[in-house]
N, C-alpha and C. Protein backbone atom coordinates (compact mmCIF):
# COMPACT_ATOMS: atom_id res chain seq x y z
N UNK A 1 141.00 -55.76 103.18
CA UNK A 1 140.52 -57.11 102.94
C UNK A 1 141.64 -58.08 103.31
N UNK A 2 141.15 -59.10 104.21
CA UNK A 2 142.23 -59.99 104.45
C UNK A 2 142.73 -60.85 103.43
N UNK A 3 144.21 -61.11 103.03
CA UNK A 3 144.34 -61.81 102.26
C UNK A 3 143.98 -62.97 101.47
N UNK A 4 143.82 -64.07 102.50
CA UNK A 4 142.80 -64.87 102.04
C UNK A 4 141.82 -65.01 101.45
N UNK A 5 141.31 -63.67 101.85
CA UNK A 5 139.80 -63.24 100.84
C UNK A 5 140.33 -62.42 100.33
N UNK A 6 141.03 -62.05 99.57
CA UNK A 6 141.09 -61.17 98.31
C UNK A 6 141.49 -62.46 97.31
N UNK A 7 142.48 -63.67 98.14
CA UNK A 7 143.07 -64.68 96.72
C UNK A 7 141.58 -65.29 96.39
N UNK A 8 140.55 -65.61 97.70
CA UNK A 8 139.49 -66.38 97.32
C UNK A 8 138.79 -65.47 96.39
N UNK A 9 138.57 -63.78 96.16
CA UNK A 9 137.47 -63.30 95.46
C UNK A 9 138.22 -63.49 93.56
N UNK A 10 139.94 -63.07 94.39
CA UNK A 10 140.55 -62.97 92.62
C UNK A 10 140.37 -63.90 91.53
N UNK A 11 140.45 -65.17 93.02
CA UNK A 11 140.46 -66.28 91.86
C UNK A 11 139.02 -66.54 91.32
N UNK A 12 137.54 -66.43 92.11
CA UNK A 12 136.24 -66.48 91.41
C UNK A 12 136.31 -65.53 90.54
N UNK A 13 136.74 -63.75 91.05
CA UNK A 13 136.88 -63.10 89.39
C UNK A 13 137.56 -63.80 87.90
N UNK A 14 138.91 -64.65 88.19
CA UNK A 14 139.22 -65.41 86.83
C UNK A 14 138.70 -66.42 86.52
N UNK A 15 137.53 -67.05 87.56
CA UNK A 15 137.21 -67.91 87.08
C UNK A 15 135.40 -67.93 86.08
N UNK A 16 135.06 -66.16 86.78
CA UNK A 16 133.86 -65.77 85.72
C UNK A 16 134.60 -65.65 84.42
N UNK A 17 135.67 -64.57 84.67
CA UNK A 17 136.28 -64.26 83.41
C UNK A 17 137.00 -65.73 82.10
N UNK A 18 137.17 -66.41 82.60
CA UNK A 18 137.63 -67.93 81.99
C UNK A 18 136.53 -68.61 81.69
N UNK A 19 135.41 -68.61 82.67
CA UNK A 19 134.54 -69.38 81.86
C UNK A 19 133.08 -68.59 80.88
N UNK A 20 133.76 -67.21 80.31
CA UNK A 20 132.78 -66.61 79.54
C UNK A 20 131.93 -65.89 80.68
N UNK A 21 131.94 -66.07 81.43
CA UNK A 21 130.55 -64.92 81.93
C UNK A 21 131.20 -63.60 81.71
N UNK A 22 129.67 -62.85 81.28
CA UNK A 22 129.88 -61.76 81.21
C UNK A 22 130.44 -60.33 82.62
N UNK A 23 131.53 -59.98 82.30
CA UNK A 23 132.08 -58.77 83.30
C UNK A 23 132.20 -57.91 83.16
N UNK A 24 132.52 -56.91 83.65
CA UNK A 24 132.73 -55.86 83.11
C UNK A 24 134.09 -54.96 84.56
N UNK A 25 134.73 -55.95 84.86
CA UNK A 25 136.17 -55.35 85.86
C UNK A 25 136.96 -54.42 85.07
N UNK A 26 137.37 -53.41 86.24
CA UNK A 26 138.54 -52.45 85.80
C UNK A 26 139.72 -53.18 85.90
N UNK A 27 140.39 -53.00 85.32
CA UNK A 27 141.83 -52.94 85.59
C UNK A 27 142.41 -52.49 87.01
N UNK A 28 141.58 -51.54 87.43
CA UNK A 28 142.29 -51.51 88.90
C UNK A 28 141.47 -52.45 89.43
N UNK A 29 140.52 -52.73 88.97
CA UNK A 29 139.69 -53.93 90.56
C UNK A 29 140.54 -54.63 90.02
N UNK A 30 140.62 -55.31 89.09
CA UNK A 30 141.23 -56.43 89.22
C UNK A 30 142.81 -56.63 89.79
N UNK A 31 143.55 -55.79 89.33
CA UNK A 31 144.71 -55.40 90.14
C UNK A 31 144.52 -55.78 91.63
N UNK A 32 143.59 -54.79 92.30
CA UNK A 32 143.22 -55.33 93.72
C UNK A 32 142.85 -56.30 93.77
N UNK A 33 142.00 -57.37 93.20
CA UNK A 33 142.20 -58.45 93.55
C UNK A 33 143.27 -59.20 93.33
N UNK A 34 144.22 -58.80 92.56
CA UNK A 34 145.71 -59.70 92.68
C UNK A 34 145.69 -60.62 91.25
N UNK A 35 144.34 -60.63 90.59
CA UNK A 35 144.55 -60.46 88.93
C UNK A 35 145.36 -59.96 88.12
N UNK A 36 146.42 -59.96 87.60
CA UNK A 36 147.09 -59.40 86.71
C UNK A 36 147.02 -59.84 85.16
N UNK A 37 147.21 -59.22 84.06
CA UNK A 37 147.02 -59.61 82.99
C UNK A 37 148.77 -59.01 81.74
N UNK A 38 149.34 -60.38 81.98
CA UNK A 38 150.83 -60.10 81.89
C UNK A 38 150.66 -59.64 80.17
N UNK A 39 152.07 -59.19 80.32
CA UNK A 39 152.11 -58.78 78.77
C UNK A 39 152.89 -60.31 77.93
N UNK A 40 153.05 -60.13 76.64
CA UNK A 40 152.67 -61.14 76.21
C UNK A 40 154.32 -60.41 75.20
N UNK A 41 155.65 -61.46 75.64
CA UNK A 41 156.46 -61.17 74.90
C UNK A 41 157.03 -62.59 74.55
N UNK A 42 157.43 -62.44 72.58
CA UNK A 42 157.89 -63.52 72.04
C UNK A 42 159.13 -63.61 72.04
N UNK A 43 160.39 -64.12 71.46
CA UNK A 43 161.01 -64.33 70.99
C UNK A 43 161.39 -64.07 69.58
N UNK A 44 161.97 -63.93 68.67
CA UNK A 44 161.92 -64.56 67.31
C UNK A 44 162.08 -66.17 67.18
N UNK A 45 163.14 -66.56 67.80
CA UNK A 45 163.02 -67.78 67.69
C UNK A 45 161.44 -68.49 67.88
N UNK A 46 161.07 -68.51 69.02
CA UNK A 46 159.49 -68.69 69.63
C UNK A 46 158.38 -68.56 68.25
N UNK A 47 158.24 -67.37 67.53
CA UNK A 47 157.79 -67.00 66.51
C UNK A 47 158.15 -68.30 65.20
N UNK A 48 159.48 -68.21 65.04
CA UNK A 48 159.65 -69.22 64.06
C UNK A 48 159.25 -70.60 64.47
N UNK A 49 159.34 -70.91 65.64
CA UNK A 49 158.78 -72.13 66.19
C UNK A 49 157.47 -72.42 66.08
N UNK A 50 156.78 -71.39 66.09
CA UNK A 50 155.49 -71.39 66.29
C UNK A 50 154.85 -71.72 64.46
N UNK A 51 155.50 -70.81 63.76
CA UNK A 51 154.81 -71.21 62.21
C UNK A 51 155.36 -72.33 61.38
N UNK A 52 156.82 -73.16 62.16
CA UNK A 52 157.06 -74.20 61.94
C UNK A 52 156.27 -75.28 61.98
N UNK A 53 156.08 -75.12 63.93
CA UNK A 53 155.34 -76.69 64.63
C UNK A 53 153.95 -76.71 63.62
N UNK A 54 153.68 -75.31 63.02
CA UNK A 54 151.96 -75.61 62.21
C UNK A 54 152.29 -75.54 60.58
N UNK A 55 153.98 -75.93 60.45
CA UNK A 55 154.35 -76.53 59.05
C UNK A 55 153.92 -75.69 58.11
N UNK A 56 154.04 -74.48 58.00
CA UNK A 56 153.68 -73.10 57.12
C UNK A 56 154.61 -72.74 56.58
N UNK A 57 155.09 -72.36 55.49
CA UNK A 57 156.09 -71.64 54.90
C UNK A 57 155.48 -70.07 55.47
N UNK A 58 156.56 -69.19 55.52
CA UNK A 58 155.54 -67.44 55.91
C UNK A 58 155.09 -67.04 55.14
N UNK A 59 154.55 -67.15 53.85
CA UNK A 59 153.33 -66.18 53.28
C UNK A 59 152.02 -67.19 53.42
N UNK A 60 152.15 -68.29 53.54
CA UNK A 60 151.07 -69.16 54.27
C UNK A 60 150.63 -68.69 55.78
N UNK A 61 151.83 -68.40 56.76
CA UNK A 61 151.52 -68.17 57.99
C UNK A 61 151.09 -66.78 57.73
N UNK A 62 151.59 -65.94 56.91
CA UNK A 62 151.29 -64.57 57.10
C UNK A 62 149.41 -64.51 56.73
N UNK A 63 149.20 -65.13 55.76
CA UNK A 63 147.63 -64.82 55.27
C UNK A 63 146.91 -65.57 56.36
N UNK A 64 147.30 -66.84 56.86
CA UNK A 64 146.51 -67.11 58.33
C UNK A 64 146.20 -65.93 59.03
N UNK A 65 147.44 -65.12 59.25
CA UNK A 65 147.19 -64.46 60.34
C UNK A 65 146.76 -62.24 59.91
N UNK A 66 146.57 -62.76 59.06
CA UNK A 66 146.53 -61.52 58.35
C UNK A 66 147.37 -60.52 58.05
N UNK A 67 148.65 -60.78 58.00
CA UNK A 67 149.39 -59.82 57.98
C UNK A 67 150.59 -60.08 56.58
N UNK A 68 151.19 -59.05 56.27
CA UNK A 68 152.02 -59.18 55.29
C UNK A 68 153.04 -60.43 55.36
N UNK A 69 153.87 -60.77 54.14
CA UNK A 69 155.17 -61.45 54.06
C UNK A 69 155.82 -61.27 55.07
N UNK A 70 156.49 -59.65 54.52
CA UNK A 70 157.47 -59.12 55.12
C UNK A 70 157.81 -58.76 56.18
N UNK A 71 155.86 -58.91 57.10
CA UNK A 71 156.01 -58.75 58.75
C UNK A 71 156.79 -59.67 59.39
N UNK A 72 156.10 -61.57 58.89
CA UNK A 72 156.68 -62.42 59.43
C UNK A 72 158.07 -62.66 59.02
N UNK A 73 158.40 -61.88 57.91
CA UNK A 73 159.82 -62.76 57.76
C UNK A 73 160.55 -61.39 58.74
N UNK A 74 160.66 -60.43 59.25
CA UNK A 74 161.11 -59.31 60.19
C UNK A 74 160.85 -59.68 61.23
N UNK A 75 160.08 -60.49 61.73
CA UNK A 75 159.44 -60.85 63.16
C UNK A 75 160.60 -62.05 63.48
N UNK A 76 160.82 -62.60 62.34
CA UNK A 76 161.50 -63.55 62.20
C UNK A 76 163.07 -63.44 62.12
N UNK A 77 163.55 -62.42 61.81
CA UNK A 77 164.92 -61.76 61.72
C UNK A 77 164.96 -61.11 62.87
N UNK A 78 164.28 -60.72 63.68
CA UNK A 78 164.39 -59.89 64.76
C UNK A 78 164.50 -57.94 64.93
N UNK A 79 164.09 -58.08 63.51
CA UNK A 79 164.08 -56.31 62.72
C UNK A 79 162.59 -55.91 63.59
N UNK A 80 161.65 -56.35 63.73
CA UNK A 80 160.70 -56.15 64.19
C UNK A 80 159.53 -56.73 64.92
N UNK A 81 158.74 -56.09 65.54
CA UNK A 81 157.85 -57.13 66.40
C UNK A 81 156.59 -57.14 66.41
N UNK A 82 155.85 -58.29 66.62
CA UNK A 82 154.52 -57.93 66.12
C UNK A 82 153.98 -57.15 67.66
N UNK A 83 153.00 -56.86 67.18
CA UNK A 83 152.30 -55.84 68.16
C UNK A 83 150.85 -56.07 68.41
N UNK A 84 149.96 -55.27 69.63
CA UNK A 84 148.60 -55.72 69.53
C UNK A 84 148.32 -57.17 70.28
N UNK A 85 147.05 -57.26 69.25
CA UNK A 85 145.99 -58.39 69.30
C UNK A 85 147.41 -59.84 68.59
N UNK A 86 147.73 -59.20 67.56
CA UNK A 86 148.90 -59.89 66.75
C UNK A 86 149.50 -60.66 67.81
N UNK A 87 150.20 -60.08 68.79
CA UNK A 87 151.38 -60.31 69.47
C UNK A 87 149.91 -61.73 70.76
N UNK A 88 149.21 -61.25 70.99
CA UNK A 88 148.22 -62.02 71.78
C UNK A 88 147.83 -63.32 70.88
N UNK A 89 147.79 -63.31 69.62
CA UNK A 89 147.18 -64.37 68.73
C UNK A 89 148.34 -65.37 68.52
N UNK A 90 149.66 -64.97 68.81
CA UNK A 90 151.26 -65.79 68.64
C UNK A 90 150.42 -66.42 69.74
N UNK A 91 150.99 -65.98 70.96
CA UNK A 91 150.78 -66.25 71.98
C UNK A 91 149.51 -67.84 72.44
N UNK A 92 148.45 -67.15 71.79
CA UNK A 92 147.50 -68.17 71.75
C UNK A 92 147.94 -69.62 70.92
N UNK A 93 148.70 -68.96 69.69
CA UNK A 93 149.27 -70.06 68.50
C UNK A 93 149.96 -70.88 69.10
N UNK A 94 151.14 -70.80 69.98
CA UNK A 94 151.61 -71.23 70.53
C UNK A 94 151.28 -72.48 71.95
N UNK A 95 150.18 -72.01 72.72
CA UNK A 95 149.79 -72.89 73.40
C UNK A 95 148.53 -73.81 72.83
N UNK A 96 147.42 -73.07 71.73
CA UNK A 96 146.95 -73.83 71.26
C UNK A 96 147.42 -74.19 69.67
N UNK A 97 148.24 -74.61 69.12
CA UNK A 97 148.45 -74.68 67.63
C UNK A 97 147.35 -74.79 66.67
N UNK A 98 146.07 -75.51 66.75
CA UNK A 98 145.17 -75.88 65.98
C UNK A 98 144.14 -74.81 66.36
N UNK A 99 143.99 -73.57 66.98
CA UNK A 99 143.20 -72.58 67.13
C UNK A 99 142.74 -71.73 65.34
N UNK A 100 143.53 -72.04 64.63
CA UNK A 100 143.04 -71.06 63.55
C UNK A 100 143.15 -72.01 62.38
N UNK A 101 142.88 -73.73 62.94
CA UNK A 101 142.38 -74.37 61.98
C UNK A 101 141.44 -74.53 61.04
N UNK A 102 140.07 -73.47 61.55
CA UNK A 102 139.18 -73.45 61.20
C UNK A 102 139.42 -72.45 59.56
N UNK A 103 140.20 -71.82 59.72
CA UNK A 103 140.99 -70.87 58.61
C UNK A 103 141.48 -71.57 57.18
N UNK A 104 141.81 -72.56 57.68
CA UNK A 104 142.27 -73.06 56.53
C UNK A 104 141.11 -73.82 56.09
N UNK A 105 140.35 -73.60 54.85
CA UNK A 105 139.35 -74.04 53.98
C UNK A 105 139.86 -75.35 53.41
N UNK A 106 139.94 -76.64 53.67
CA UNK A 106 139.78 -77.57 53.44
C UNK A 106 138.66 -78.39 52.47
């Protein structure tokens, strides 16, 4: 496939995949199309930034996000890292902050 048409098909594949339509791509198609789906690494600092900018003390941020005290305050020392969906939901926290507003029962 000529280049051009593989960037033109990759980019309509992210752009079903972005706007909800339903897919069902491998990992290698998408690869071949030049899709990649990066891994998703924090910081600690980044982490503390993140449950700051949304003004949480960590057992506040921790029950947002479902996880223990002692994860975030280790995530936060640099003893350990979150992992998973976890490590994808920072990630999201971070570019959208008000994503798990709906969480907090007001």
């Amino acid at each position: 496939m000529r280049d051009s048409i593989k960037k033109a098909v990759g980019s309509t594949a992210r752009d079903l995949i972005d706007s909800g339509v339903p897919t069902s791509f491998t990992e290698k198609e998408l690869n071949a199309l030049g899709v990649k789906i990066p891994e998703v690494d924090l910081t600690t600092a980044q982490i503390k930034k993140i449950r700051e900018r949304l003004k949480l003390s960590q057992a506040v941020f921790a029950k947002l996000l479902n996880v223990s005290p002692s994860s975030i305050r280790q995530w936060e020392q640099g003893k350990r890292q979150p992992t998973g969906a976890t490590r994808v939901l920072l990630d999201l926290l971070q570019r959208s902050p008000h994503v798990l507003d709906y969480r907090l029962d007001v």
